[in-house]
C-alpha atoms as a PDB file:
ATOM      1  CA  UNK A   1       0.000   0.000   0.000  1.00  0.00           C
ATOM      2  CA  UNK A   2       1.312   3.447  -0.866  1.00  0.00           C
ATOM      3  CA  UNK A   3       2.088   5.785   2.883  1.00  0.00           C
ATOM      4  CA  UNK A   4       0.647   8.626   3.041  1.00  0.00           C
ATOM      5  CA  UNK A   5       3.572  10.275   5.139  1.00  0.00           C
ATOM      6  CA  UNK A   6       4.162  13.504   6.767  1.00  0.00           C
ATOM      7  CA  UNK A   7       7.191  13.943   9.403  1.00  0.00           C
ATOM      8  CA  UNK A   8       4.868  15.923  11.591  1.00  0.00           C
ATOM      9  CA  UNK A   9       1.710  13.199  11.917  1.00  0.00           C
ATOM     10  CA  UNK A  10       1.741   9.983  12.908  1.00  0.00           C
ATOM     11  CA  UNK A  11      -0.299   7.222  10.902  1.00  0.00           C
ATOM     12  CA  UNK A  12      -2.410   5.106  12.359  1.00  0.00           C
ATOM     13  CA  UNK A  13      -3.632   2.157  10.825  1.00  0.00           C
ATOM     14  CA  UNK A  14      -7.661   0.983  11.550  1.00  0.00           C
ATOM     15  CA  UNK A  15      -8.575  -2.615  10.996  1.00  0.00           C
ATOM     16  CA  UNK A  16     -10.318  -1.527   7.931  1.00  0.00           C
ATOM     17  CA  UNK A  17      -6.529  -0.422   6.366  1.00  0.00           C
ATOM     18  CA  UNK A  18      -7.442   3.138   6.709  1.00  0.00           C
ATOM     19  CA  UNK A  19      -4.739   5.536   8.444  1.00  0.00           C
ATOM     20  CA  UNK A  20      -5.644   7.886  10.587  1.00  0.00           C
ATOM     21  CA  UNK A  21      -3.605  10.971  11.486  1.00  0.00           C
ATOM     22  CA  UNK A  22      -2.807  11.778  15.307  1.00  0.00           C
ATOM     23  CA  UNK A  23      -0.011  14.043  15.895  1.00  0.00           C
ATOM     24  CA  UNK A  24       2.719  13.174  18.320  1.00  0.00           C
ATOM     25  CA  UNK A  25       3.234  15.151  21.072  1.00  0.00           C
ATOM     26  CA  UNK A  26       6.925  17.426  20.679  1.00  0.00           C
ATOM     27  CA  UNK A  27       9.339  16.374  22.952  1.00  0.00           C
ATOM     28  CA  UNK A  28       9.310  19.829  24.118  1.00  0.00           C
ATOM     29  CA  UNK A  29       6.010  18.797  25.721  1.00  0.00           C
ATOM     30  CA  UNK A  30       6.815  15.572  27.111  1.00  0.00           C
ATOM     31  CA  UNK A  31       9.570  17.654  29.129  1.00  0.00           C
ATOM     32  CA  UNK A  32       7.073  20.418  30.480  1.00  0.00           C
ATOM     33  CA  UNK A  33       4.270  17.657  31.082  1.00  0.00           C
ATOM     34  CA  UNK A  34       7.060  15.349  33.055  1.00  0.00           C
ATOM     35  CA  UNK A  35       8.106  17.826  35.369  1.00  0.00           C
ATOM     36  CA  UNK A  36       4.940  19.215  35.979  1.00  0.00           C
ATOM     37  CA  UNK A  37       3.438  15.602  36.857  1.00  0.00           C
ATOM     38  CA  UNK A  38       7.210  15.033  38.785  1.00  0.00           C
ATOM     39  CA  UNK A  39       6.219  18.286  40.830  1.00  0.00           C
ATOM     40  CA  UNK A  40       2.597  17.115  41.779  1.00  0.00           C
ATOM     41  CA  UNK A  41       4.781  13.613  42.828  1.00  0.00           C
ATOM     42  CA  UNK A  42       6.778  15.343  45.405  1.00  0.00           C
ATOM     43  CA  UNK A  43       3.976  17.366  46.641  1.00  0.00           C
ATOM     44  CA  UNK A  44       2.104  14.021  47.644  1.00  0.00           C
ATOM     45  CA  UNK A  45       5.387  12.718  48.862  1.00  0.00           C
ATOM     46  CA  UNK A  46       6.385  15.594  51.145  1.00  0.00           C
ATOM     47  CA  UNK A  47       2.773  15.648  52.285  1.00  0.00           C
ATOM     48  CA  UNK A  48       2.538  12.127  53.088  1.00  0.00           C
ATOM     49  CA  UNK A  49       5.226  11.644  54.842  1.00  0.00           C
ATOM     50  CA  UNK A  50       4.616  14.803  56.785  1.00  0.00           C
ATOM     51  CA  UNK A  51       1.433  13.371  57.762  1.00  0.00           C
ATOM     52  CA  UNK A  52       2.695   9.728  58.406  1.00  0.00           C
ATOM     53  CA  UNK A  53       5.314  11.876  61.169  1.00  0.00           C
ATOM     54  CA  UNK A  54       2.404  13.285  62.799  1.00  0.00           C
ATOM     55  CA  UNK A  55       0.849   9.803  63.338  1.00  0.00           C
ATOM     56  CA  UNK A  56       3.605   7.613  63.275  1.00  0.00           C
ATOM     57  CA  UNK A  57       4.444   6.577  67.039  1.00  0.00           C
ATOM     58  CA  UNK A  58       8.107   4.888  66.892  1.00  0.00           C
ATOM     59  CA  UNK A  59      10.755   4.700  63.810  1.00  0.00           C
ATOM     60  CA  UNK A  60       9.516   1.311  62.480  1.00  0.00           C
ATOM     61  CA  UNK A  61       6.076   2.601  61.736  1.00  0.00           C
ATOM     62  CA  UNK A  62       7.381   5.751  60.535  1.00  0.00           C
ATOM     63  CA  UNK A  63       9.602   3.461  57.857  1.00  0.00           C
ATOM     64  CA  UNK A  64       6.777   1.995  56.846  1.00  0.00           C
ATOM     65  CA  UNK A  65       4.431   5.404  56.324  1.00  0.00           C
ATOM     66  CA  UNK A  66       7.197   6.250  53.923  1.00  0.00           C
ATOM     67  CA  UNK A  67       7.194   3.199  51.990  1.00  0.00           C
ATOM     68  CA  UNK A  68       3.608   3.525  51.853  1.00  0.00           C
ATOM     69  CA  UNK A  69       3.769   7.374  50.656  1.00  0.00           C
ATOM     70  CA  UNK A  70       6.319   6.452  48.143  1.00  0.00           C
ATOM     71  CA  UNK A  71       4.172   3.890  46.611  1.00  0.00           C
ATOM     72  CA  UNK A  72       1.466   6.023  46.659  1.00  0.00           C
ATOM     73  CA  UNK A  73       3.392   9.138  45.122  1.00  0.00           C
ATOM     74  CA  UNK A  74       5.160   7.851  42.861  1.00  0.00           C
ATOM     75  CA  UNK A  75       2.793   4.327  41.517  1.00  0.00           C
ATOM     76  CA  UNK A  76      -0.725   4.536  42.713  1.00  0.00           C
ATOM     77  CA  UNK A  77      -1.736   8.040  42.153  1.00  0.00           C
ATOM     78  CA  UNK A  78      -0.220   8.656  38.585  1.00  0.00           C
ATOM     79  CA  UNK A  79      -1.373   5.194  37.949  1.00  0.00           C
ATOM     80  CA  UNK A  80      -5.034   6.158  38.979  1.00  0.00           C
ATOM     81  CA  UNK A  81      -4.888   9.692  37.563  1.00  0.00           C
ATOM     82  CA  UNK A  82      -4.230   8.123  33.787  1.00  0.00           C
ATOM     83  CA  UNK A  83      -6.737   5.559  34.084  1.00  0.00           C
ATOM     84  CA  UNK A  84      -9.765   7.915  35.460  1.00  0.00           C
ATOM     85  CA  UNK A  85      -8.735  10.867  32.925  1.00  0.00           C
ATOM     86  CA  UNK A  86      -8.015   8.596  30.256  1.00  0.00           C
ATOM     87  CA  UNK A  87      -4.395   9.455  29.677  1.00  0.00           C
ATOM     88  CA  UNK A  88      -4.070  12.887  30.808  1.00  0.00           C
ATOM     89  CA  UNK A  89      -2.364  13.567  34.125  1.00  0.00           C
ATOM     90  CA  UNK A  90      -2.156  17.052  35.487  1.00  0.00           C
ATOM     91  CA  UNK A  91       1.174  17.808  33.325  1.00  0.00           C
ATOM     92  CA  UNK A  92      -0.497  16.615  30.249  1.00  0.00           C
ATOM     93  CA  UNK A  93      -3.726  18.560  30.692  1.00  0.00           C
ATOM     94  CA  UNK A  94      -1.676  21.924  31.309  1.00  0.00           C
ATOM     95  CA  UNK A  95       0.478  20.873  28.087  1.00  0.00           C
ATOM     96  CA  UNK A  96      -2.538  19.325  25.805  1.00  0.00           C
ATOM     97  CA  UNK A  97      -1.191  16.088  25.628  1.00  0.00           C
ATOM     98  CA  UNK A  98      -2.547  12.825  26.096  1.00  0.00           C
ATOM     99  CA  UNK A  99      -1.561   9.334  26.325  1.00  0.00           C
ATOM    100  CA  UNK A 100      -3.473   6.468  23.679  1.00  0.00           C
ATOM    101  CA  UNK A 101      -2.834   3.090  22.713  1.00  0.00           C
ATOM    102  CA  UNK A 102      -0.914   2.538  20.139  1.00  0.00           C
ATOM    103  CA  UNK A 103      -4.193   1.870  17.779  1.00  0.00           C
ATOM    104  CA  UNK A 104      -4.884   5.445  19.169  1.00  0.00           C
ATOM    105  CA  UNK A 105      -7.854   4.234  21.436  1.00  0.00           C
ATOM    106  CA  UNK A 106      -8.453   5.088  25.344  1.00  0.00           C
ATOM    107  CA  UNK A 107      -6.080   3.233  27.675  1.00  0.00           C
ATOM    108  CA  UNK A 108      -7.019   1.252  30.169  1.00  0.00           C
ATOM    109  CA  UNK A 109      -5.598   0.606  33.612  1.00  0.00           C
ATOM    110  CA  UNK A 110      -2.637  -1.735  32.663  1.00  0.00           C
ATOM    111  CA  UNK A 111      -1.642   0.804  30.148  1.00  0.00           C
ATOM    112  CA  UNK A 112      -1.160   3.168  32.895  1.00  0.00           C
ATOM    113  CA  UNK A 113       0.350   0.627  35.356  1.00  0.00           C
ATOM    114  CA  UNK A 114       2.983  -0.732  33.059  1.00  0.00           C
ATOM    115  CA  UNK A 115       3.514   3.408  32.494  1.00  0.00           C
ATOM    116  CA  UNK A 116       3.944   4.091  35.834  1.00  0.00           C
ATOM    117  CA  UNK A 117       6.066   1.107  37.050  1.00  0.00           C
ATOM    118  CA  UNK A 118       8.780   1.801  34.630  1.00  0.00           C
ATOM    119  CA  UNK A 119       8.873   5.339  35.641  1.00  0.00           C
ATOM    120  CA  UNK A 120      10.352   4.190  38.474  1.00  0.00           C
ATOM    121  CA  UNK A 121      13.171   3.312  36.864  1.00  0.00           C
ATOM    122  CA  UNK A 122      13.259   5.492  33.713  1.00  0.00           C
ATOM    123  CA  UNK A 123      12.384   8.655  35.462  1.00  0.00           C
ATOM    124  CA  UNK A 124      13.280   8.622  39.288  1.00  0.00           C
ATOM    125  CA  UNK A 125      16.239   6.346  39.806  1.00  0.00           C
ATOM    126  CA  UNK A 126      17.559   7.478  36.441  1.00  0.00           C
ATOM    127  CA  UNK A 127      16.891  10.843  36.570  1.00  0.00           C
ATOM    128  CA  UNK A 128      14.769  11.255  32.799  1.00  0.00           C
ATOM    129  CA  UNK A 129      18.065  10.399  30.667  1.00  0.00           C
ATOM    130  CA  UNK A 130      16.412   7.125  29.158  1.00  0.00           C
ATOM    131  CA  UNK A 131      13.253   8.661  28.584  1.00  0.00           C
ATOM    132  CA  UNK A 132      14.976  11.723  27.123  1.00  0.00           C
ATOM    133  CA  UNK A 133      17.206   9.459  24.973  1.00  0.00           C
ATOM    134  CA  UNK A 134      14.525   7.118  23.994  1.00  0.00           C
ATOM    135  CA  UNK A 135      12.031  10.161  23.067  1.00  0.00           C
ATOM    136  CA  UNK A 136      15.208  11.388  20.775  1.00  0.00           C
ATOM    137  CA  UNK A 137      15.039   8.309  18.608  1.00  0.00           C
ATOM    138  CA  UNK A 138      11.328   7.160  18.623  1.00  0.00           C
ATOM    139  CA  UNK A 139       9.466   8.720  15.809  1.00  0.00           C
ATOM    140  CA  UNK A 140       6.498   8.752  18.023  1.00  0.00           C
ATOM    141  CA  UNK A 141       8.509  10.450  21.411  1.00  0.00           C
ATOM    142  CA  UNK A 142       8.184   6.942  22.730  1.00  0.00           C
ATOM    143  CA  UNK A 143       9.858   6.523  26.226  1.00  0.00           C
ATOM    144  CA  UNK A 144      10.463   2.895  27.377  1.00  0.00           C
ATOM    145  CA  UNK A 145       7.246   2.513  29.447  1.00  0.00           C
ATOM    146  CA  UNK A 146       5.444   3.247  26.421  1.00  0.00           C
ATOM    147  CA  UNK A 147       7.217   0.721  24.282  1.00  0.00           C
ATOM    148  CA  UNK A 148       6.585  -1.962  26.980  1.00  0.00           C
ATOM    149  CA  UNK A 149       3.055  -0.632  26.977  1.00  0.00           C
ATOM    150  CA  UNK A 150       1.702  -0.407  23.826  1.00  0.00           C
ATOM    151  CA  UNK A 151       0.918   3.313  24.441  1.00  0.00           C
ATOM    152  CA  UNK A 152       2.410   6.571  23.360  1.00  0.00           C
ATOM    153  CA  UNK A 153       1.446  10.377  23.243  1.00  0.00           C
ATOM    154  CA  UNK A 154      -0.448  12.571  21.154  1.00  0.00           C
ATOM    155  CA  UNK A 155      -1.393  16.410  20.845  1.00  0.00           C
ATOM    156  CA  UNK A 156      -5.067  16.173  22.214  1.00  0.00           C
ATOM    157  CA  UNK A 157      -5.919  19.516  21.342  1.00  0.00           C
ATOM    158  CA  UNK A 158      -5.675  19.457  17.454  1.00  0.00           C
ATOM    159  CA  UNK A 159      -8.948  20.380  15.257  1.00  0.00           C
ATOM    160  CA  UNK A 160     -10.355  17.105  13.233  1.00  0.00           C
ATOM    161  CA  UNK A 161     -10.748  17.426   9.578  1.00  0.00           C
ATOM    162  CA  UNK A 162     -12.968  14.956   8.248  1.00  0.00           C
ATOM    163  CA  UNK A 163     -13.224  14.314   4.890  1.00  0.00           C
ATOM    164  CA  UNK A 164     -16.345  16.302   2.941  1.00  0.00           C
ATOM    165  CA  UNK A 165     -19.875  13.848   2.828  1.00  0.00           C
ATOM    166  CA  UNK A 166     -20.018  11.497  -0.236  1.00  0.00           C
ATOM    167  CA  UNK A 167     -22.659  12.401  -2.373  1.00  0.00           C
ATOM    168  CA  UNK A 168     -25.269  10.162  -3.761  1.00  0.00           C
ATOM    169  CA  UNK A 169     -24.627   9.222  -7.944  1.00  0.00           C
ATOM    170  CA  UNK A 170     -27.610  10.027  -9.413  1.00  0.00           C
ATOM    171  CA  UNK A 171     -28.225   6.661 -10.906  1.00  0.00           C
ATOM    172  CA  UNK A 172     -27.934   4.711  -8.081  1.00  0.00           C
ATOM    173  CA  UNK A 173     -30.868   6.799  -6.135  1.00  0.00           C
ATOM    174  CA  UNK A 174     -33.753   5.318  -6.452  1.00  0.00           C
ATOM    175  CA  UNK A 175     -31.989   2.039  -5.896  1.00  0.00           C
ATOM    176  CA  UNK A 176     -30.491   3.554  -2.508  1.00  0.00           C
ATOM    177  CA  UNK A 177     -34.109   4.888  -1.400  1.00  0.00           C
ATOM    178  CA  UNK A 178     -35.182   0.926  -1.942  1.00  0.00           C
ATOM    179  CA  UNK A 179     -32.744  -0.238  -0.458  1.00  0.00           C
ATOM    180  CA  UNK A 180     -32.950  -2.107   3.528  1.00  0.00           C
ATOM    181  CA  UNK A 181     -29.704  -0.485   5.013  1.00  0.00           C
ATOM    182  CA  UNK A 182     -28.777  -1.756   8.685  1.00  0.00           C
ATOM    183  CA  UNK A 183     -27.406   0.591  10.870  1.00  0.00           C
ATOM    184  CA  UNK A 184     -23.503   0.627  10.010  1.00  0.00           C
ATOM    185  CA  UNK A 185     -20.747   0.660  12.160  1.00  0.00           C
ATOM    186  CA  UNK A 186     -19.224   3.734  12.729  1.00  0.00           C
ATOM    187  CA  UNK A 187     -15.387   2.713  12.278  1.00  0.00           C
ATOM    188  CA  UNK A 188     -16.734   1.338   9.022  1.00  0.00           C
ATOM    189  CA  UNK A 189     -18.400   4.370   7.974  1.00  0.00           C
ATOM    190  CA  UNK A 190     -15.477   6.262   9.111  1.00  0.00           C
ATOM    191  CA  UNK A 191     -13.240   4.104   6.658  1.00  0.00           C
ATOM    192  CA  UNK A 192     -15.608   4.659   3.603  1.00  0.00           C
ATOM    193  CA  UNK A 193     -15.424   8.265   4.244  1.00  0.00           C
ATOM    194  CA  UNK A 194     -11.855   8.418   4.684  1.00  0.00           C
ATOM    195  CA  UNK A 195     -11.137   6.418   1.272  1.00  0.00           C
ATOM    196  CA  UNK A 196     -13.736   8.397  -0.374  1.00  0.00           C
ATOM    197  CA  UNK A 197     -11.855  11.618   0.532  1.00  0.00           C
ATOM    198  CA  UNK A 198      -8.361  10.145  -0.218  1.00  0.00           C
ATOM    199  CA  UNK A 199      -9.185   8.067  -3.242  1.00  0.00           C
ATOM    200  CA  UNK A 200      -6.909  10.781  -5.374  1.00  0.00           C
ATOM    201  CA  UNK A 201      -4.208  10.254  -3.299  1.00  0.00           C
ATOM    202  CA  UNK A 202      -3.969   6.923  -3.497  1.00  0.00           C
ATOM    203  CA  UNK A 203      -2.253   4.447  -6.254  1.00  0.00           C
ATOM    204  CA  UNK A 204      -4.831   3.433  -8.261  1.00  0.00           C
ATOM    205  CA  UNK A 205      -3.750  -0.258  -7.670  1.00  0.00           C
ATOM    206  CA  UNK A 206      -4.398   0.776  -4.095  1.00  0.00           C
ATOM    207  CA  UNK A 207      -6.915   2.595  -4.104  1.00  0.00           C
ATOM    208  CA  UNK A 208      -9.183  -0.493  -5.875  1.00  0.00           C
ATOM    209  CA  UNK A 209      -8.147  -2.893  -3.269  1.00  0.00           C
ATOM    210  CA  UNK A 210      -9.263  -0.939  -0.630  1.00  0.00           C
ATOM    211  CA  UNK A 211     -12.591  -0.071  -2.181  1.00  0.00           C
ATOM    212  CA  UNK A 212     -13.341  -3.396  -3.220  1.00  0.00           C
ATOM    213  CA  UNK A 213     -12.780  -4.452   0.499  1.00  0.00           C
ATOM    214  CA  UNK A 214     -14.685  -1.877   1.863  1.00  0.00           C
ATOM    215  CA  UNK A 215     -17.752  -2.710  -0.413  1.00  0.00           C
ATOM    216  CA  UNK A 216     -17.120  -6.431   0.304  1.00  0.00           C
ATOM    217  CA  UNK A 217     -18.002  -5.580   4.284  1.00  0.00           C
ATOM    218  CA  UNK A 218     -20.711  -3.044   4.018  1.00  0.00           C
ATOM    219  CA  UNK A 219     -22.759  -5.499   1.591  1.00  0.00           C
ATOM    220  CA  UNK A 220     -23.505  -7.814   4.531  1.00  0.00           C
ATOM    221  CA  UNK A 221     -25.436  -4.456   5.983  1.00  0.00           C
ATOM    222  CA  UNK A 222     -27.566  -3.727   2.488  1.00  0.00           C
ATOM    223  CA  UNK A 223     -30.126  -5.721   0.562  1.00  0.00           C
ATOM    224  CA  UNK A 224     -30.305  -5.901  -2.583  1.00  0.00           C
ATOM    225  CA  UNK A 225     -27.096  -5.655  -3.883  1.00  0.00           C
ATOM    226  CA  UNK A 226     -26.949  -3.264  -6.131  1.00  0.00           C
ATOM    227  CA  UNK A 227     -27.204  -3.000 -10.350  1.00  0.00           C
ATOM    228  CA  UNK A 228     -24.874  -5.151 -12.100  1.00  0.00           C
ATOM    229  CA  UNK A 229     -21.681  -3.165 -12.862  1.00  0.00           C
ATOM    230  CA  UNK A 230     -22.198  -0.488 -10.451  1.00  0.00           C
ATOM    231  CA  UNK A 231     -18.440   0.834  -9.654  1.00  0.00           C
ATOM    232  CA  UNK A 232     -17.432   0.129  -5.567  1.00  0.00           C
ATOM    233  CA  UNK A 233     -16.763   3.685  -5.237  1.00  0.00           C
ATOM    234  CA  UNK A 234     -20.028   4.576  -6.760  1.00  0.00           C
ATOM    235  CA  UNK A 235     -21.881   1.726  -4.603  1.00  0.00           C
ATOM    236  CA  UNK A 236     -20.133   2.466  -1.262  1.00  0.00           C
ATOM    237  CA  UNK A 237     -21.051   6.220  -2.218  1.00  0.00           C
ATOM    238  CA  UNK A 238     -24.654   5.697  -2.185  1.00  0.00           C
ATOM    239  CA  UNK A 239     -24.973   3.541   0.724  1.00  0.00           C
ATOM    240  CA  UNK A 240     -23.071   6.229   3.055  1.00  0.00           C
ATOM    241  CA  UNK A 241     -24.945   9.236   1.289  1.00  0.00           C
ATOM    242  CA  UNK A 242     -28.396   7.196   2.172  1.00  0.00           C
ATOM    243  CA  UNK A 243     -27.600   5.937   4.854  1.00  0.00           C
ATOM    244  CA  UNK A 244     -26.769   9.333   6.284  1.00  0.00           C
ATOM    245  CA  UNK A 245     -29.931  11.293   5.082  1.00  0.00           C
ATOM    246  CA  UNK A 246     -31.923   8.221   7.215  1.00  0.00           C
ATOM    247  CA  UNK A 247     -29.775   9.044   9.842  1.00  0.00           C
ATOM    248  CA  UNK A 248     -30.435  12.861   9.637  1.00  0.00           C
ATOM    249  CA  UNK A 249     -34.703  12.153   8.971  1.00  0.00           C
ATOM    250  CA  UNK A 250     -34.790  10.049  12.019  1.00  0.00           C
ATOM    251  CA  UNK A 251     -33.323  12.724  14.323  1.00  0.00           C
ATOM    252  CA  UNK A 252     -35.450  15.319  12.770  1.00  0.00           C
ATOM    253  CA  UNK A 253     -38.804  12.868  13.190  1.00  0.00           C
ATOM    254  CA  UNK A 254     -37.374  12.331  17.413  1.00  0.00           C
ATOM    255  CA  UNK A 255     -36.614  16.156  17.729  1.00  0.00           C
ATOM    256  CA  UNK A 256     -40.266  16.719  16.337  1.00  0.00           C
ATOM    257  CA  UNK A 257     -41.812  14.508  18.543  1.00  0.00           C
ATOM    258  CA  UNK A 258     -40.077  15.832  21.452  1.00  0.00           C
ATOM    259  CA  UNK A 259     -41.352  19.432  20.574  1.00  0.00           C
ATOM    260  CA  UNK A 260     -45.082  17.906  20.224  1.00  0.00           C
ATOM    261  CA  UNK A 261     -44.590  16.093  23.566  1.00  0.00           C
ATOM    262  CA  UNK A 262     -43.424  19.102  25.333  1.00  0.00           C
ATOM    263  CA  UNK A 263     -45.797  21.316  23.587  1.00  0.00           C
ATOM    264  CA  UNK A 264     -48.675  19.163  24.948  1.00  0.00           C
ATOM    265  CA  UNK A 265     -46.758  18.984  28.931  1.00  0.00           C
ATOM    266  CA  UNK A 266     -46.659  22.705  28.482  1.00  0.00           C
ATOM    267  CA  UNK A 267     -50.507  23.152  27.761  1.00  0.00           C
ATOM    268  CA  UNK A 268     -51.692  20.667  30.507  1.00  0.00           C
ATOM    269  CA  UNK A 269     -49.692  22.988  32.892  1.00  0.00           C
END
C-alpha cells in the first residue's frame, strides 16, 4: 500500500486499512508535562510523609508510612490519575497532551500501570536520561514505558478534519431509497469516508483494493445488492450518502416529537 507520510503526523492504521492521522506530542512537551506531573509527585510525597510523622508513634512505623507514601506518590496516584482521565495527568492537561494506545484508542488501567512502574526506573532512579534518549530516537517520542506498553502520546488539542460527505450518484438513487440499510458501524463508515476523501491520493492499484474491500463488508449491511456493474466507489457512495440522510430524517422525526410532547406537557400545565 502506498504511505501517506508527513514527518509531523503519525499514521495510524484501523482494521479496515485506513490511516488515521494523530499528531505526536513534541518532545518539548513531554519535558514540560514530566516535570509538571514530577512536581505534583513530590507534593504528595512531602505531604505524606509529613502526615505519616504526625501519626507515626516509633521509627519502624514511621519506615513503613514512607514506603507507603512512596508507593502512593510515585505508583498509585499517577497510575489512577491516567486511568480515570483517560491518559491525561495534570502535566499533560496543562500541556494538551494525552496518552493512547498505540491503535490510538483510550487506555485502560494496565496501560497506565505498566507506564507508571517503569517510571520508576526510567524517570526517578535514572533521573529522565532514558526517557529523554529514547524520546530522541522514537518517531512517536516513545519513552520505554510506552514501548513496553503499547501506548504513546499525542497532541489532544488538534482540530479534526474529516473528509467532505459522499454524495449520492444520481443513478444509483432510487436504488439507494429501496434499499434495507442496517445501521452501520461507525469505524466502518469512518473508513468509507476516509477512502472516499483520499481516493486521489492513493495508487490506483491501491486505491481499488481498498474499495473493493470496503464494499465487500458493508454489503452484509444492504439488501439488494446493487445493479450489475455499479463501480465500488459509486456503490459504497450511495450507501453512506443514504444511509446518512436516514440518519439525519430520524433525528429530525425524534426532535419533532419531542417538541409535540413538550408542547402538549406545556398546555396541561
Amino acid at each position: 500500500m502506498a504511505e501517506l507520510y508527513d514527518a509531523s503526523i503519525d499514521e495510524l492504521v484501523t482494521g479496515e486499512a485506513v490511516s488515521l492521522d494523530l499528531p505526536p506530542g513534541p518532545l518539548g512537551l513531554h519535558a514540560v508535562s514530566a516535570f509538571v506531573d514530577v512536581i505534583v509527585s513530590i507534593i504528595v510525597l512531602v505531604a505524606g510523609i509529613w502526615f505519616t510523622a504526625l501519626l507515626a508513634s516509633d521509627a519502624a512505623l514511621f519506615s513503613v508510612g514512607v514506603t507507603v507514601t512512596a508507593v502512593l506518590a510515585f505508583l498509585v496516584v499517577p497510575t489512577a490519575v491516567e486511568t480515570l482521565s483517560r491518559g491525561r495527568s495534570l502535566g499533560k492537561l496543562i500541556t494538551g497532551l494525552r496518552t493512547v494506545r498505540d491503535d490510538a484508542g483510550p487506555i485502560s488501567f494496565m496501560h497506565a500501570f505498566v507506564r507508571a512502574l517503569l517510571g520508576l526506573a526510567e524517570i526517578w532512579l535514572l533521573y529522565g536520561v532514558p526517557a529523554f534518549i529514547c524520546g530522541l530516537v522514537s518517531r512517536k517520542g516513545k519513552r520505554i514505558g510506552d514501548y513496553v506498553a503499547g501506548t504513546y502520546v499525542v497532541r489532544a488539542r488538534v482540530k479534526l478534519t474529516l473528509p467532505p460527505p459522499a454524495l449520492m450518484p444520481p443513478p444509483l438513487a432510487g436504488w439507494a431509497r429501496a434499499a434495507d440499510i442496517a445501521p452501520l458501524p461507525e469505524r466502518l463508515m469512518l473508513s468509507v469516508r476516509q477512502v472516499l476523501g483520499r481516493a486521489d491520493t492513493l495508487a490506483p492499484q491501491t486505491r481499488q483494493a481498498l474499495l473493493d474491500r470496503l464494499a465487500l463488508e458493508i454489503s452484509a449491511y444492504v439488501a439488494p445488492p446493487p445493479p450489475v456493474g455499479t463501480p465500488a466507489d459509486a456503490y459504497l457512495a450511495a450507501v453512506i450518502s443514504e444511509h446518512r440522510d436516514r440518519d439525519l430524517a430520524r433525528m429530525q422525526r425524534e426532535a419533532a416529537l419531542v417538541d409535540r410532547l413538550t408542547a402538549a406537557a406545556r398546555q396541561r400545565v
